[in-house]
N, C-alpha and C. Protein backbone atom coordinates (compact mmCIF):
# COMPACT_ATOMS: atom_id res chain seq x y z
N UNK A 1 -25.48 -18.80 20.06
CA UNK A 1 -24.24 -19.07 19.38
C UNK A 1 -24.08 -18.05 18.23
N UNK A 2 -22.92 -17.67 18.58
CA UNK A 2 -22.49 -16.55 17.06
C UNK A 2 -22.21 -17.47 16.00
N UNK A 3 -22.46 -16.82 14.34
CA UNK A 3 -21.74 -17.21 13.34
C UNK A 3 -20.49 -16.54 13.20
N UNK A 4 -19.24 -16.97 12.35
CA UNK A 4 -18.21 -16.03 12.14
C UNK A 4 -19.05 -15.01 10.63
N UNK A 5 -18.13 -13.74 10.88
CA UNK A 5 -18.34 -12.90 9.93
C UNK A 5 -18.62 -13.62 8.55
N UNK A 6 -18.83 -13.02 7.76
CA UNK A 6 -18.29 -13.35 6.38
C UNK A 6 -17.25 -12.83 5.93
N UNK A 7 -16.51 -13.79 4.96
CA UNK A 7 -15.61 -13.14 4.37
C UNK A 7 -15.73 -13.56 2.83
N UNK A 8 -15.81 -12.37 2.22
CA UNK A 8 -16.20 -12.05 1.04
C UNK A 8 -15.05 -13.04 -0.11
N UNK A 9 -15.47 -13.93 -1.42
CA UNK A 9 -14.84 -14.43 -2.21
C UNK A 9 -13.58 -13.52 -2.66
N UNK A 10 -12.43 -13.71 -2.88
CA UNK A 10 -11.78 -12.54 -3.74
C UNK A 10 -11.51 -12.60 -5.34
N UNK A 11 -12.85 -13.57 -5.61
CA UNK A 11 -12.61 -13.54 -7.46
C UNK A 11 -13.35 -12.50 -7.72
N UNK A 12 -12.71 -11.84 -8.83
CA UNK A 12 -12.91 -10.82 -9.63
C UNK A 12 -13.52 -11.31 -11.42
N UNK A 13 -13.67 -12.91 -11.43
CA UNK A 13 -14.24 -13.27 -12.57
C UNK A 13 -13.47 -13.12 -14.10
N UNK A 14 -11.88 -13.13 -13.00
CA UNK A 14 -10.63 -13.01 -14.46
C UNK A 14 -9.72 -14.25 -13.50
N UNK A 15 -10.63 -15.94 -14.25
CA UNK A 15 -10.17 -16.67 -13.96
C UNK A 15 -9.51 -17.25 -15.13
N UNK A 16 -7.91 -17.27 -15.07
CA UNK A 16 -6.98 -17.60 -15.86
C UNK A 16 -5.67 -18.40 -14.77
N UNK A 17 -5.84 -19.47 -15.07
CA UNK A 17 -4.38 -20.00 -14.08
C UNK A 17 -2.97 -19.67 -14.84
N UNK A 18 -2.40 -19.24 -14.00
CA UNK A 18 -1.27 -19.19 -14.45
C UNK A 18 0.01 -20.04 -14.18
N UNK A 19 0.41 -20.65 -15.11
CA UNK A 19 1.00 -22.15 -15.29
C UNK A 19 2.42 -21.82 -14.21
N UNK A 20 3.08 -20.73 -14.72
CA UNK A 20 4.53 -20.36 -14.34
C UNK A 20 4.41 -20.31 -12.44
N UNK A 21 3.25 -19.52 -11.67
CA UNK A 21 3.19 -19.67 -10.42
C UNK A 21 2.03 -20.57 -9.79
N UNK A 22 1.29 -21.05 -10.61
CA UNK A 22 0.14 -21.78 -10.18
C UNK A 22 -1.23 -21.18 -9.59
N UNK A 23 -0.83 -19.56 -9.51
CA UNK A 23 -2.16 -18.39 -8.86
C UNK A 23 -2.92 -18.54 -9.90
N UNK A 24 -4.38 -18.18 -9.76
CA UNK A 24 -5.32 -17.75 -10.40
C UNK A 24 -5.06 -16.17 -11.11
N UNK A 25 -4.56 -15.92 -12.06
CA UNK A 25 -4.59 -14.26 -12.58
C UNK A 25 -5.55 -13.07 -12.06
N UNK A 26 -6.29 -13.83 -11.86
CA UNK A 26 -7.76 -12.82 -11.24
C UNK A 26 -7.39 -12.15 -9.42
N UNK A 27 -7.42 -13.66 -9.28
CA UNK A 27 -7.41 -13.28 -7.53
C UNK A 27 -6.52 -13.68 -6.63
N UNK A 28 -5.42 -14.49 -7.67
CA UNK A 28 -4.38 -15.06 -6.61
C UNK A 28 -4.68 -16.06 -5.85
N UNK A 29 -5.35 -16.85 -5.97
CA UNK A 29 -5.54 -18.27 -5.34
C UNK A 29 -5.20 -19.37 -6.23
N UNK A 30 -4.46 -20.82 -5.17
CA UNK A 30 -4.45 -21.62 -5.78
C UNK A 30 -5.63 -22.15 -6.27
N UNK A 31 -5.60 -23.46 -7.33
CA UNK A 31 -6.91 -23.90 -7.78
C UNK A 31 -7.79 -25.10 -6.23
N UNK A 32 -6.66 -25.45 -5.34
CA UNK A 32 -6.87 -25.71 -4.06
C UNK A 32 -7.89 -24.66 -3.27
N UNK A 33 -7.18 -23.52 -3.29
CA UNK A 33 -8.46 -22.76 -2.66
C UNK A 33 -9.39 -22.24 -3.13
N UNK A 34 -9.48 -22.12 -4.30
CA UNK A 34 -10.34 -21.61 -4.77
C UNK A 34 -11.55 -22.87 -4.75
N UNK A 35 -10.90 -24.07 -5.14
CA UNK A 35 -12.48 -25.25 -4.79
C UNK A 35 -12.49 -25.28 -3.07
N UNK A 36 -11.84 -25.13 -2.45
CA UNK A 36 -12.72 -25.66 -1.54
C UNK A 36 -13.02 -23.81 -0.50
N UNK A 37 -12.99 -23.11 -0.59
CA UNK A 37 -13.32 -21.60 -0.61
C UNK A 37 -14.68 -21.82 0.36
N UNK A 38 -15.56 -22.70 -0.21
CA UNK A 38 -16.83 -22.76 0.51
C UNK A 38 -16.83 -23.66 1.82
N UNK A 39 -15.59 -24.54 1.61
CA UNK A 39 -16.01 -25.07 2.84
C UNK A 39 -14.82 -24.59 4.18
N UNK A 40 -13.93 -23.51 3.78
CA UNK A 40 -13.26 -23.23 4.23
C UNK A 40 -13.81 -22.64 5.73
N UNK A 41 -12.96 -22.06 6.94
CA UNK A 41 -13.73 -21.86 8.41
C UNK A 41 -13.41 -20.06 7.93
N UNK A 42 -14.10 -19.04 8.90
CA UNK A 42 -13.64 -18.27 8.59
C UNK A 42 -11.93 -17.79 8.61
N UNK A 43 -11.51 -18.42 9.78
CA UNK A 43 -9.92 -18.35 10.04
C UNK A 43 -9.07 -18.82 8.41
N UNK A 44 -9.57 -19.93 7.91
CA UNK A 44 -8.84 -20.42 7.00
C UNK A 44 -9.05 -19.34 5.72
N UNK A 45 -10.46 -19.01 5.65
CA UNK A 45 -10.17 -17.71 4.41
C UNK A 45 -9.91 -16.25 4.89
N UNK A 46 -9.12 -16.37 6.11
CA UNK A 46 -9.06 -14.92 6.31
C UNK A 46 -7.39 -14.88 6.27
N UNK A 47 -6.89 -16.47 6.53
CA UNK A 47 -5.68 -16.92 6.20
C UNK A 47 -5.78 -16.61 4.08
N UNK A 48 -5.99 -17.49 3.59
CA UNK A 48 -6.19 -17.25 2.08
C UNK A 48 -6.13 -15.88 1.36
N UNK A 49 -6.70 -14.81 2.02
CA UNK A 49 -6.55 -13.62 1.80
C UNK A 49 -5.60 -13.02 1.59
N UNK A 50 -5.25 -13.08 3.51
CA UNK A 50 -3.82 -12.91 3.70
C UNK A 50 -2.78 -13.16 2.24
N UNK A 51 -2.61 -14.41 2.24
CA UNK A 51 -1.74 -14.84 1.10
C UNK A 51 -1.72 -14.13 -0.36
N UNK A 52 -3.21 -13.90 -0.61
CA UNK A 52 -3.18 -13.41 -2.27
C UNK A 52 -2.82 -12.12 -1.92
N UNK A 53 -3.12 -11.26 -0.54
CA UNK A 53 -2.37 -10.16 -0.54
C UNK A 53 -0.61 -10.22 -1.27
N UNK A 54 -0.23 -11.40 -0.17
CA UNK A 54 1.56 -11.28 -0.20
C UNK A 54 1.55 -11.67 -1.87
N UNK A 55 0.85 -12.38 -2.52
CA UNK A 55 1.11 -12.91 -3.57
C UNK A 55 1.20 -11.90 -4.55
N UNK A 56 0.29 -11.02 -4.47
CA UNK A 56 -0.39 -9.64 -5.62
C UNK A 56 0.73 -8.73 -5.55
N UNK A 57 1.32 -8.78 -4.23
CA UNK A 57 2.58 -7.74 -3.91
C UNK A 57 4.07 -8.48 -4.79
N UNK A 58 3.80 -9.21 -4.78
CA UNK A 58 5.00 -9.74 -4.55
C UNK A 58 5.64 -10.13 -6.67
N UNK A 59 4.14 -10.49 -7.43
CA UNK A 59 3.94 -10.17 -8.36
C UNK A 59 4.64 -9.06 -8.88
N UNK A 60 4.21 -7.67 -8.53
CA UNK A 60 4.38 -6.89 -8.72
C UNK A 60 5.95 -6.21 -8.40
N UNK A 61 6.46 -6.76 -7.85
CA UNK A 61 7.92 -6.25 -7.26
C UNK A 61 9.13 -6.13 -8.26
């Protein structure tokens, strides 16, 4: 039986929530994913990713 890959945390250890969108300042996760991060499948944090991508972009626009 295979394991799935890993997929690497995306905190950067600039954990600040930010009230106005509810992201983490650091890494763009809700405080939802960010607790449960560990028990997530790999699909679900490769989904999560995904998101703080659109989120970091979208920030920025």
């Amino acid at each position: 039986m295979f394991e799935d890959p890993v997929v690497e945390s995306p905190c950067i250890n600039v954990c600040s929530m930010n009230n106005a969108t509810g992201y983490c300042q650091g890494c763009y996760r809700t405080i939802e994913e960010i607790q449960s991060w560990w028990d997530y499948t790999f699909n679900q944090k490769a989904d999560v990713i995904n998101k703080t991508w659109a989120r970091q972009e979208a920030a920025f626009d």
